[in-house]
N, C-alpha and C. Protein backbone atom coordinates (compact mmCIF):
# COMPACT_ATOMS: atom_id res chain seq x y z
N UNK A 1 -19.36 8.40 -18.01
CA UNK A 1 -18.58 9.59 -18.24
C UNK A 1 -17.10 9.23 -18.25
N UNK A 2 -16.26 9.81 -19.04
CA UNK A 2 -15.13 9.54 -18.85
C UNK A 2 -14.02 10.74 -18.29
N UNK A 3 -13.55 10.45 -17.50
CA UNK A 3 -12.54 11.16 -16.46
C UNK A 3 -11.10 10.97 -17.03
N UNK A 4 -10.60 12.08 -16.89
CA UNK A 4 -8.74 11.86 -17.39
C UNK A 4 -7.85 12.24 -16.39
N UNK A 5 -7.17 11.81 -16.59
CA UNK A 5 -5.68 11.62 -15.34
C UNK A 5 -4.34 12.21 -15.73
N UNK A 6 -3.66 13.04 -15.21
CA UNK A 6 -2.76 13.42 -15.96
C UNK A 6 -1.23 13.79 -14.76
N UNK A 7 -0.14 13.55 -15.30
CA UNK A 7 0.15 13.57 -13.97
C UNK A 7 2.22 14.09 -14.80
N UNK A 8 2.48 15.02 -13.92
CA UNK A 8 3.97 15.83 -14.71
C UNK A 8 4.65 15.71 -13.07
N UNK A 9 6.23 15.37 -13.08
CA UNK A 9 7.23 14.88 -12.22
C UNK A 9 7.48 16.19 -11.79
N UNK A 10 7.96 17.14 -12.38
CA UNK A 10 8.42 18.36 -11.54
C UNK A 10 7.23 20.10 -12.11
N UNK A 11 7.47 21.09 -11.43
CA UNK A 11 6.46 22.56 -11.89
C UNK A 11 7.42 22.73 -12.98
N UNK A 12 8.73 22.37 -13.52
CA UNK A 12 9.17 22.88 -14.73
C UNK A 12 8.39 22.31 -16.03
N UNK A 13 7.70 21.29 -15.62
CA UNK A 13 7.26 20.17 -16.67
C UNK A 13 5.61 20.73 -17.09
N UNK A 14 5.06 20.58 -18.33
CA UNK A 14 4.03 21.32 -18.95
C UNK A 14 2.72 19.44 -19.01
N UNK A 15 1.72 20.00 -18.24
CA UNK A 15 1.32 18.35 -18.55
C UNK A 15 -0.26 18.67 -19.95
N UNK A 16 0.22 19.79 -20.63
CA UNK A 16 -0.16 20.09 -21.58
C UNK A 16 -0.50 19.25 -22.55
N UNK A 17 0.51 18.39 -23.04
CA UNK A 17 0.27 17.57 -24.46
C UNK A 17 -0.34 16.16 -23.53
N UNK A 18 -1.04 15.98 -22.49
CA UNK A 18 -1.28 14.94 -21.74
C UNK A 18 -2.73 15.80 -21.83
N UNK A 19 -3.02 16.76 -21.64
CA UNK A 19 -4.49 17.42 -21.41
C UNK A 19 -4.99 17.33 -22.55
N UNK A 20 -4.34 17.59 -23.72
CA UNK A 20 -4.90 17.98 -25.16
C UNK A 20 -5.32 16.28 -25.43
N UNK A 21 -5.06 15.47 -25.01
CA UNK A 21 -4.81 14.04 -26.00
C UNK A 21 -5.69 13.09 -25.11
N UNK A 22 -6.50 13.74 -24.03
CA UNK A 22 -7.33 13.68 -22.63
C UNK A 22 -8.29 13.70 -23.01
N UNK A 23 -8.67 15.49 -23.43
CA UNK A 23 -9.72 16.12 -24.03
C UNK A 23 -10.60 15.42 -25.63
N UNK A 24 -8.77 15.23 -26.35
CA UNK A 24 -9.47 14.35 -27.27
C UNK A 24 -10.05 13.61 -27.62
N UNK A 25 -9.73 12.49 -26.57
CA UNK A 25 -10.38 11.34 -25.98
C UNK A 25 -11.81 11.33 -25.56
N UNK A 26 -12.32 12.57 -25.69
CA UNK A 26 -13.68 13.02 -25.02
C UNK A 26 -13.98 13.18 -23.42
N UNK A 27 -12.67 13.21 -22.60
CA UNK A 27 -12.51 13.47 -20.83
C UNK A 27 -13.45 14.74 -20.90
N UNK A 28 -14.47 14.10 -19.84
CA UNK A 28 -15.15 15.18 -19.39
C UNK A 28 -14.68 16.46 -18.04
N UNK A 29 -13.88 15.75 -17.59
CA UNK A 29 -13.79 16.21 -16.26
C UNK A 29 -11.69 15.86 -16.19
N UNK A 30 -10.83 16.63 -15.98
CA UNK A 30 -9.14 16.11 -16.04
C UNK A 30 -8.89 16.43 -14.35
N UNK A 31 -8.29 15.42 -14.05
CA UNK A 31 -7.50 15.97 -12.96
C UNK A 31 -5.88 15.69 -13.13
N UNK A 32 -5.30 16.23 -12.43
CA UNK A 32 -3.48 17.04 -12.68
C UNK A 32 -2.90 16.45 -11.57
N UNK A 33 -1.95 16.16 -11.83
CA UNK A 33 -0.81 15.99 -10.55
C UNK A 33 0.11 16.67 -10.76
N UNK A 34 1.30 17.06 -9.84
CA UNK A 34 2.72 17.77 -9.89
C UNK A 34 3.74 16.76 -9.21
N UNK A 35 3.76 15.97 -9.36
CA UNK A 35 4.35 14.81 -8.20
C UNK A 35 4.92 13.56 -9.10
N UNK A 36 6.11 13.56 -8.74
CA UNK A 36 7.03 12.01 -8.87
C UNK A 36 6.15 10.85 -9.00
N UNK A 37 6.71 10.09 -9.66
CA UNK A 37 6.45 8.61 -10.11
C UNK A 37 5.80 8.07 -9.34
N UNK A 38 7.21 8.57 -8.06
CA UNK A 38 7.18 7.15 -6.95
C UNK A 38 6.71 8.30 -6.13
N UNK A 39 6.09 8.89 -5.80
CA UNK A 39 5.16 9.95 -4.57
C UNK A 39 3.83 9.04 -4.59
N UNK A 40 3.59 8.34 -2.90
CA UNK A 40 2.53 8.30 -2.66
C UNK A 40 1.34 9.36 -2.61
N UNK A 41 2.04 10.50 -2.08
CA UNK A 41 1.21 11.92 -2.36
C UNK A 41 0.69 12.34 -3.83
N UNK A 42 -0.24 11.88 -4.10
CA UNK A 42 -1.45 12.54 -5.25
C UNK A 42 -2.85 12.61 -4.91
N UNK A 43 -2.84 13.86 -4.43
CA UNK A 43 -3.97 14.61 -3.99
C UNK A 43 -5.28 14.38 -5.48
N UNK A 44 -4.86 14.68 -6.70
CA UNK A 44 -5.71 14.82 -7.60
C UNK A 44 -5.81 13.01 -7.96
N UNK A 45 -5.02 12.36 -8.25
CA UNK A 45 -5.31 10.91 -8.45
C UNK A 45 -6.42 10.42 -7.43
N UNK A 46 -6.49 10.62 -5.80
CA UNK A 46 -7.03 10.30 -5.35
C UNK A 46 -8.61 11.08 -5.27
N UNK A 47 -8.63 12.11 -5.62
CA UNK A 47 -10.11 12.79 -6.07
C UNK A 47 -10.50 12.02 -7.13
N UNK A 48 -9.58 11.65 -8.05
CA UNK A 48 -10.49 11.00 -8.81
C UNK A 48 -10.51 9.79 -8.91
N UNK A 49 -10.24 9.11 -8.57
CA UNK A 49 -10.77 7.39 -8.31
C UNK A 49 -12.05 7.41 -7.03
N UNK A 50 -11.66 8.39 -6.47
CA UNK A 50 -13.14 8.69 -5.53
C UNK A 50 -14.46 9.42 -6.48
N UNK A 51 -13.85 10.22 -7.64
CA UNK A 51 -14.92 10.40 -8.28
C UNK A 51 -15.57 9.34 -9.50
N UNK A 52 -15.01 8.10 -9.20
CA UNK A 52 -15.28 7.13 -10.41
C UNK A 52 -16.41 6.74 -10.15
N UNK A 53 -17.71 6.21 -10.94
CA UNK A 53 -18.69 5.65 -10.62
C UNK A 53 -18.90 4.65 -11.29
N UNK A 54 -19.84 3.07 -11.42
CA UNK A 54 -19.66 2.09 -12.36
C UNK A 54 -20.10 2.68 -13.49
N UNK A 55 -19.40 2.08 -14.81
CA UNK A 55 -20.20 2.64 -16.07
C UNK A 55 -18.75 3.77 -16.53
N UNK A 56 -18.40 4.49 -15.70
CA UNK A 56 -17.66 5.90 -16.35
C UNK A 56 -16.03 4.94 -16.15
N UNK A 57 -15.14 5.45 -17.19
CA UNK A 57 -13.82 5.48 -17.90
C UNK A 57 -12.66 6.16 -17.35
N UNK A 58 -11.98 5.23 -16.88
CA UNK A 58 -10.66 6.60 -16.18
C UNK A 58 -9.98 6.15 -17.42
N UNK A 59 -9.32 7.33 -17.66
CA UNK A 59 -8.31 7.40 -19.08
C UNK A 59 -6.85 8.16 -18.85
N UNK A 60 -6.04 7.92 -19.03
CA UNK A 60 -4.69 8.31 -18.65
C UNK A 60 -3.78 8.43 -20.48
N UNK A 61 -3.03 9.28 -20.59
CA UNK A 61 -2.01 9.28 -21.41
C UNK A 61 -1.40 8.04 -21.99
N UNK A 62 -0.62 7.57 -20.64
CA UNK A 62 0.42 6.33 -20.67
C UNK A 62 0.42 5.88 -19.12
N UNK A 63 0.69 4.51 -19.56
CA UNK A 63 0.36 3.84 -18.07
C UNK A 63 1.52 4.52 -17.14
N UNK A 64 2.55 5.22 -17.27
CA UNK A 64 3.23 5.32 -16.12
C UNK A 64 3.02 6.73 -15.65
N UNK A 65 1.73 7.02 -16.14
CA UNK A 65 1.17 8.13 -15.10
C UNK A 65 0.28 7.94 -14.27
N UNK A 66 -0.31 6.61 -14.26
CA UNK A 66 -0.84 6.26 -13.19
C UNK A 66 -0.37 5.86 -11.73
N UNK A 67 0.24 4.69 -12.51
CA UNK A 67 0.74 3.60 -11.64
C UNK A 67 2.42 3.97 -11.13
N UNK A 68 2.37 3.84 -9.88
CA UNK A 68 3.88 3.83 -9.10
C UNK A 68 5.02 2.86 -9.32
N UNK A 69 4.57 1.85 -9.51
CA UNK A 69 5.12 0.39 -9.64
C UNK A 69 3.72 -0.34 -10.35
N UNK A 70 4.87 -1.15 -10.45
CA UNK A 70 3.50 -2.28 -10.86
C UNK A 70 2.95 -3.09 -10.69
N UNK A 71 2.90 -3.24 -9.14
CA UNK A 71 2.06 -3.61 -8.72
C UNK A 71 1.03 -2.71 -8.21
N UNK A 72 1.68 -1.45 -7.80
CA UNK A 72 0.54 -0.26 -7.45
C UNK A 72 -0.50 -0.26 -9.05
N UNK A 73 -0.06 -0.28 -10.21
CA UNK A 73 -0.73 0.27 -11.24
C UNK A 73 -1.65 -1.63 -11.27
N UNK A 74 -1.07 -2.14 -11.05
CA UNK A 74 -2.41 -3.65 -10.98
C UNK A 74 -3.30 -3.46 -10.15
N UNK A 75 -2.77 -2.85 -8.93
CA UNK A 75 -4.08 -2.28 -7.87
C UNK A 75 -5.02 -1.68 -7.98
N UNK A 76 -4.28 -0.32 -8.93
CA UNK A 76 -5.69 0.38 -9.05
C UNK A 76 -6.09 -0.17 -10.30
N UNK A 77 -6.24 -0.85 -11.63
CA UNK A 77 -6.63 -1.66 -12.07
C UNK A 77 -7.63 -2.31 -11.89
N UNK A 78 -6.95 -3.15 -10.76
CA UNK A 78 -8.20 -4.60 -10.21
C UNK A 78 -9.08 -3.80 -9.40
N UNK A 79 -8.81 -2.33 -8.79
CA UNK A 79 -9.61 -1.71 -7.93
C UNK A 79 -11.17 -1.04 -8.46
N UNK A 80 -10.74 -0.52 -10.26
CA UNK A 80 -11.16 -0.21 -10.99
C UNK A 80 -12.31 -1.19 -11.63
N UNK A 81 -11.82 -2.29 -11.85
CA UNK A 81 -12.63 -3.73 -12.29
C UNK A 81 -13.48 -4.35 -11.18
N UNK A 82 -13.32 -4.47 -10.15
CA UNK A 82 -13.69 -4.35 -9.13
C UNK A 82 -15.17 -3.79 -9.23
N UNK A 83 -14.91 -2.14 -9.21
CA UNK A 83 -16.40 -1.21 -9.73
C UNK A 83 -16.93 -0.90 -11.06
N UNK A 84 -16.38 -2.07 -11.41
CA UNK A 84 -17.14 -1.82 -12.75
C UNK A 84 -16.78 -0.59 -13.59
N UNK A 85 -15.60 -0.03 -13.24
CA UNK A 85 -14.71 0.89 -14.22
C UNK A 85 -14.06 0.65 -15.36
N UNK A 86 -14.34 1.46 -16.62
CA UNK A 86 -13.18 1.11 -17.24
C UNK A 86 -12.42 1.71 -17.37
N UNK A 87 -11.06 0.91 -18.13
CA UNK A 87 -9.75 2.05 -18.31
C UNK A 87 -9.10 1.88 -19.64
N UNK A 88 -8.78 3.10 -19.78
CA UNK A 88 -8.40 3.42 -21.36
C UNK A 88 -7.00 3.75 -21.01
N UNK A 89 -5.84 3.56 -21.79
CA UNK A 89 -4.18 3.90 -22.01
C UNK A 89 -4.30 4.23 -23.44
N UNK A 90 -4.00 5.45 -23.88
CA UNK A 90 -3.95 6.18 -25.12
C UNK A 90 -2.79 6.06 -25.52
N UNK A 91 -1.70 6.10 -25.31
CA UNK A 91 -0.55 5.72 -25.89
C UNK A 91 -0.42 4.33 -26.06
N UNK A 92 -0.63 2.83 -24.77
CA UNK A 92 -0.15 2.08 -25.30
C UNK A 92 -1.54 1.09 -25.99
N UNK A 93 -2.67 2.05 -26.03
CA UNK A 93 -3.77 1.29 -26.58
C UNK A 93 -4.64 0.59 -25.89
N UNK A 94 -4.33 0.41 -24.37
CA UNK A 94 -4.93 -0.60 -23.56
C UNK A 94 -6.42 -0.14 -22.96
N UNK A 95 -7.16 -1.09 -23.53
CA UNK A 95 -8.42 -0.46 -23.76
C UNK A 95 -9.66 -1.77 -22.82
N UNK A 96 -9.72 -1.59 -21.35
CA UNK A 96 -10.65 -2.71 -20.35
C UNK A 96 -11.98 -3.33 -21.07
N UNK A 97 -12.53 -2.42 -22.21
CA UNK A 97 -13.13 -2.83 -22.59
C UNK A 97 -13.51 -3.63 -23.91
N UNK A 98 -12.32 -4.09 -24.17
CA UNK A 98 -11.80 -4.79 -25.40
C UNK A 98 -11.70 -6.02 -24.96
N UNK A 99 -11.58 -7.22 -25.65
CA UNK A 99 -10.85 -8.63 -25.21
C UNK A 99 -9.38 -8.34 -24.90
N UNK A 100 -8.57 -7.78 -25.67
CA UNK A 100 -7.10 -7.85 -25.95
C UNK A 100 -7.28 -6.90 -24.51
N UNK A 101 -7.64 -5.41 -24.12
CA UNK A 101 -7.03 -5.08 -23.03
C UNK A 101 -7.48 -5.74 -21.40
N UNK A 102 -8.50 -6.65 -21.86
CA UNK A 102 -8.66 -7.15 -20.12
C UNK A 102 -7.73 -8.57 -20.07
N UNK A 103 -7.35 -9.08 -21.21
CA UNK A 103 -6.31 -10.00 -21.19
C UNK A 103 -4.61 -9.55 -20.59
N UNK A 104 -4.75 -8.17 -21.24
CA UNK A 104 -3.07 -7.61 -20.71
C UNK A 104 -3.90 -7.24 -19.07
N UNK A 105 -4.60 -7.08 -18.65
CA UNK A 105 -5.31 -6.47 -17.23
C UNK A 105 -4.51 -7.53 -16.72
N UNK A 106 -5.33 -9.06 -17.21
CA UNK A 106 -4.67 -10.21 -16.75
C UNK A 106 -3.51 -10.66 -16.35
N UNK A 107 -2.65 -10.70 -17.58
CA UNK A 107 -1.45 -10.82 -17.68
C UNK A 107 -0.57 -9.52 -16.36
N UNK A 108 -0.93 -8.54 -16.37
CA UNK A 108 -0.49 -7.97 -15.58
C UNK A 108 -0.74 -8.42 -13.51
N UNK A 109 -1.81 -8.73 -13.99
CA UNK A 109 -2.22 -9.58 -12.24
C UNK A 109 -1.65 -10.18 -11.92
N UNK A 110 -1.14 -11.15 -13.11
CA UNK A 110 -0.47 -12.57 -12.98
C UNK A 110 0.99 -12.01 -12.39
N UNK A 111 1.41 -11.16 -12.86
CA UNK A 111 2.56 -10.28 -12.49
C UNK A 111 3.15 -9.85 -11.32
N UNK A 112 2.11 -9.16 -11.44
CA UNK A 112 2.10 -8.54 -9.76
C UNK A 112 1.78 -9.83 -9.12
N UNK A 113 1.26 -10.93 -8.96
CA UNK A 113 1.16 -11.53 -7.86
C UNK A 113 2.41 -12.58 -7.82
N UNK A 114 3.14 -12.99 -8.94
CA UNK A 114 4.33 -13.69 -9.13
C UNK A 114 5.14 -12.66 -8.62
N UNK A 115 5.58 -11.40 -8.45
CA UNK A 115 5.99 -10.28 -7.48
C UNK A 115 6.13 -10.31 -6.11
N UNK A 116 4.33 -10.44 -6.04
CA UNK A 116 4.43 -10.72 -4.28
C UNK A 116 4.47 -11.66 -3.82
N UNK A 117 4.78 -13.00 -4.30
CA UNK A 117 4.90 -14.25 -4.32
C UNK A 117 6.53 -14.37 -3.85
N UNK A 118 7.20 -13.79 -4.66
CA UNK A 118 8.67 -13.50 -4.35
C UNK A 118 9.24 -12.78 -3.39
N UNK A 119 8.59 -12.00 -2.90
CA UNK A 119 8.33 -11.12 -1.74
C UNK A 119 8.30 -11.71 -0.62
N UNK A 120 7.33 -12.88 -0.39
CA UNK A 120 7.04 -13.30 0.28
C UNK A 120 8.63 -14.29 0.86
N UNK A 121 8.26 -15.22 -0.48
CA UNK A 121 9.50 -16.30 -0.53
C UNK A 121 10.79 -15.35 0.10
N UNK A 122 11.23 -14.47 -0.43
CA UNK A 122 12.54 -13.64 0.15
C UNK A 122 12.65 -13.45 1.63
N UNK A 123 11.56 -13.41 1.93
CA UNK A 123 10.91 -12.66 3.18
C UNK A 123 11.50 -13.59 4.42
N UNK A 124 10.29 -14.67 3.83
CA UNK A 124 10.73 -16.14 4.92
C UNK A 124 11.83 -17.12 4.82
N UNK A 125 12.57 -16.56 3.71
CA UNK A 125 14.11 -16.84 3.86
C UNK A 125 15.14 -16.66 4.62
N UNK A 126 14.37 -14.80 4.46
CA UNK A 126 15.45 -13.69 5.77
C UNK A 126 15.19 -14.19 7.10
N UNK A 127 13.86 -14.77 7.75
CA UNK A 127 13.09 -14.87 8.85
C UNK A 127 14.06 -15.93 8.80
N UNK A 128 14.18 -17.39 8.47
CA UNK A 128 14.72 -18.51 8.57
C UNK A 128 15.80 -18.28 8.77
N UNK A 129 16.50 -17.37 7.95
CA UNK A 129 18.12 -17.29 7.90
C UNK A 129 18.55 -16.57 9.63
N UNK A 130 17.74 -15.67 9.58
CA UNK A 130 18.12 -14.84 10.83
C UNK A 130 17.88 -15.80 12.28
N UNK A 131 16.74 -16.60 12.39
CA UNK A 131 16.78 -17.38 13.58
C UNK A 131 17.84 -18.19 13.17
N UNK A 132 18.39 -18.97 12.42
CA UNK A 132 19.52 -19.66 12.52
C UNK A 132 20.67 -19.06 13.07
N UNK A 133 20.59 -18.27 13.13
CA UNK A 133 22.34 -17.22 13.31
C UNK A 133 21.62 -16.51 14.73
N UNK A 134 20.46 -17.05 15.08
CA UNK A 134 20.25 -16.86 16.73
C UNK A 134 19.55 -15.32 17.22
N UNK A 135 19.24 -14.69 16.22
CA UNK A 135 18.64 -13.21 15.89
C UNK A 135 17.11 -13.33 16.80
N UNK A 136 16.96 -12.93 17.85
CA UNK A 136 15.43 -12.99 18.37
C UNK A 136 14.54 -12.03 17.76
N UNK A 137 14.12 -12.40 17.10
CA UNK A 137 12.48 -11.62 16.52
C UNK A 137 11.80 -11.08 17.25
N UNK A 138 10.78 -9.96 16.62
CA UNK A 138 9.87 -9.77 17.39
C UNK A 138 10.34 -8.71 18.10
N UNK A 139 9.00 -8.18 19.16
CA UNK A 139 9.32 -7.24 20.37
C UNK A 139 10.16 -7.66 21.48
N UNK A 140 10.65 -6.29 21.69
CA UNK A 140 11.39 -6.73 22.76
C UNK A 140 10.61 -6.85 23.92
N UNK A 141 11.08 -7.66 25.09
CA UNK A 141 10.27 -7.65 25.97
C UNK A 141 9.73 -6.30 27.17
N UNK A 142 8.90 -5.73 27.59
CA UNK A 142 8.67 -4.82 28.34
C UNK A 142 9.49 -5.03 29.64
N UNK A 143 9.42 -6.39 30.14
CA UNK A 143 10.50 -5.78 30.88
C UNK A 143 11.80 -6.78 31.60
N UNK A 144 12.96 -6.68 31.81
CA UNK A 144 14.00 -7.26 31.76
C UNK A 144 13.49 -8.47 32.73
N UNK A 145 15.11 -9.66 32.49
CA UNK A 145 14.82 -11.03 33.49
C UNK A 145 14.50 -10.87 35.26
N UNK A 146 15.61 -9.56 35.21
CA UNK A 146 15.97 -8.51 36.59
C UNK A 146 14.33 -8.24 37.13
N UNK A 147 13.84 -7.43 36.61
CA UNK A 147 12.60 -6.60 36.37
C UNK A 147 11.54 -7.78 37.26
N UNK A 148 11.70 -8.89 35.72
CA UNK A 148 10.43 -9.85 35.99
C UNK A 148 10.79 -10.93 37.59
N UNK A 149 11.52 -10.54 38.02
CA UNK A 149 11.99 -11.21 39.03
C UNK A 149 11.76 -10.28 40.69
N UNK A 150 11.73 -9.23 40.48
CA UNK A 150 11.85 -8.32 41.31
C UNK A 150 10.00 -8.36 41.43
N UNK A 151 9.86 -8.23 40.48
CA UNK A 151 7.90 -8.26 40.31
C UNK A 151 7.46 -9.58 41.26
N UNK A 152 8.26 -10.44 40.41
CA UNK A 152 7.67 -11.65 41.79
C UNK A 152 7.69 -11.81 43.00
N UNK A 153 8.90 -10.96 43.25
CA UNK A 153 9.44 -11.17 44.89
C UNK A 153 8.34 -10.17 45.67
N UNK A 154 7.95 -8.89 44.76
CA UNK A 154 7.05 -7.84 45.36
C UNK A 154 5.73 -8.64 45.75
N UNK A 155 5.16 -9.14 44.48
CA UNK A 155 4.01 -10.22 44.27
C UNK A 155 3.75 -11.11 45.47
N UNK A 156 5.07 -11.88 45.76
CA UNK A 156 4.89 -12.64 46.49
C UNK A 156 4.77 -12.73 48.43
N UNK A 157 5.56 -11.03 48.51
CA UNK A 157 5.23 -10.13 50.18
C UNK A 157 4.15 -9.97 49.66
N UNK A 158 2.89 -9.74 49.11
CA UNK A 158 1.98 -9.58 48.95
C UNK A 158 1.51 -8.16 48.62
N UNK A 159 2.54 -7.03 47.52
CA UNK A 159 2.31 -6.15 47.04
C UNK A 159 1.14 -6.63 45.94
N UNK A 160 0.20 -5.72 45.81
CA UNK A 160 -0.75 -5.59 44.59
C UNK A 160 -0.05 -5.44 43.59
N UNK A 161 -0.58 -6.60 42.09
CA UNK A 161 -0.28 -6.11 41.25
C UNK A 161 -0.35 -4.97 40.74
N UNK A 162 -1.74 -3.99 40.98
CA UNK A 162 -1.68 -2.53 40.28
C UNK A 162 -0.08 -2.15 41.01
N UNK A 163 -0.19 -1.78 42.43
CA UNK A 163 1.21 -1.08 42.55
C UNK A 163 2.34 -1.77 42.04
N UNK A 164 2.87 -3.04 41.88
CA UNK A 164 4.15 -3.35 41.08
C UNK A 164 4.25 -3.14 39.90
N UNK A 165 2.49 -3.03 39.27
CA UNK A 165 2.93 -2.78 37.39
C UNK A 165 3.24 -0.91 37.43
N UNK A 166 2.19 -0.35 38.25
CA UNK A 166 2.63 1.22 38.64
C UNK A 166 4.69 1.45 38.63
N UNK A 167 5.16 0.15 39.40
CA UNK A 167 6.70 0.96 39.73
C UNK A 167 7.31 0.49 39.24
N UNK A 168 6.89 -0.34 37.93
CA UNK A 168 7.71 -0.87 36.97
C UNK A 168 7.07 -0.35 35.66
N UNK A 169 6.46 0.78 36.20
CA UNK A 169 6.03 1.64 34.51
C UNK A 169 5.25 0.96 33.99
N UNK A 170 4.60 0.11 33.79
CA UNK A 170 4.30 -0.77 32.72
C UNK A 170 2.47 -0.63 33.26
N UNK A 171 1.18 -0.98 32.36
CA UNK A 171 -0.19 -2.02 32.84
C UNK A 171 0.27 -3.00 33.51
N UNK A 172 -1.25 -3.35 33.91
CA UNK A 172 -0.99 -4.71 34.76
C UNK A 172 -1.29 -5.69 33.66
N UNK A 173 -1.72 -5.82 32.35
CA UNK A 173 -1.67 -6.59 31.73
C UNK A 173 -0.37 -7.12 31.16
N UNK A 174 0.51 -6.00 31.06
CA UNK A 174 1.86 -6.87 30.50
C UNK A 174 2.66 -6.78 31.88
N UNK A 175 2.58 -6.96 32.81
CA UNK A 175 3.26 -7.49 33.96
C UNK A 175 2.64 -9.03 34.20
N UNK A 176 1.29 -8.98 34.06
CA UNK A 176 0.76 -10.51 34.25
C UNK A 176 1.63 -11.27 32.83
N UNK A 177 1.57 -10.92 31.64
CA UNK A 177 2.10 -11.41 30.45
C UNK A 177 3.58 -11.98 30.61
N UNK A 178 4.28 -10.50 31.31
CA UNK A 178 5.67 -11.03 31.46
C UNK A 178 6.10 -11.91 32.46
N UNK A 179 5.45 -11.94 33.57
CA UNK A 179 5.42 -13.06 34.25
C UNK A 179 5.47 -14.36 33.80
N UNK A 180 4.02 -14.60 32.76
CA UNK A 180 3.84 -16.08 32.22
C UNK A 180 4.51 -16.85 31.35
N UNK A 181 5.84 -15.17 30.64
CA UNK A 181 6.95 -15.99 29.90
C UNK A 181 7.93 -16.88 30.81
């Protein structure tokens, strides 16, 4: 069966000539959005990728009514291929079940993952750059040098740990933890 997707940025906007060109397509079933590009919120996108089954066609207008970015639109893609879905793009022709459109599928993977590849690389640049310049990562500790010192001295008159992690707020698991730093 094939399912259509249709999706308009603001209620001034008519997603009319997206329904008609849906229908044409032979969409049995359309679902609508009212929502931005970049809105994780699509109530109807997500009914219907839950209503996809292997064998049936999600079909969209133009790819940028699917996809948020593009790596979101490779996601649901590979999510799609994945179950044995196919997908049709009526405007730019891209058709999963063609040679030419599972090659652009491709080409687009390759994309998105040279994306998050860079992502990454940027990432552990910032991480590198920032411990050099002496930046401590990470959580802060639960509880100060003061704190973890006062715990020992309690510890060591022979207060119970439950009552010292009790009057230092904290479990007794991260009082034993902060100790062992």
């Amino acid at each position: 069966m094939k399912y259509g997707y249709a999706r308009v940025s603001t209620n001034d906007q008519k997603a009319d000539l997206q329904i008609a060109a849906l229908k044409h397509a032979g969409c049995g079933h359309i679902f609508t959005d009212t929502a931005s590009g970049s809105s994780s919120k699509r109530p109807e996108l997500t009914r219907c990728l839950e209503s996809l089954r292997a064998g049936d066609t999600l079909v969209v207008w133009k790819l940028d009514r699917l996809g948020r970015s593009l790596s979101h639109l490779v996601e649901v893609l590979a999510s799609l291929q994945g179950k044995g879905i196919a997908f049709l793009s009526l405007t730019e022709a891209i058709d999963t079940e063609s040679a030419a459109g599972r090659l652009l599928g491709h080409m687009l993977a390759a994309l998105a993952e040279f994306e998050r590849t860079l992502i990454v690389e940027r990432t552990q640049a910032g991480l590198k750059a920032a411990k050099k310049r002496g930046v401590k990562l990470g959580r802060r500790p639960s509880l100060s040098d003061d704190q973890r010192k006062h715990a020992r001295e309690l510890l060591d008159r022979g207060e119970s740990p439950a009552t010292v992690a009790k009057l230092l707020n904290v479990c007794r698991a991260t009082l034993y933890n902060s100790l062992k730093a």
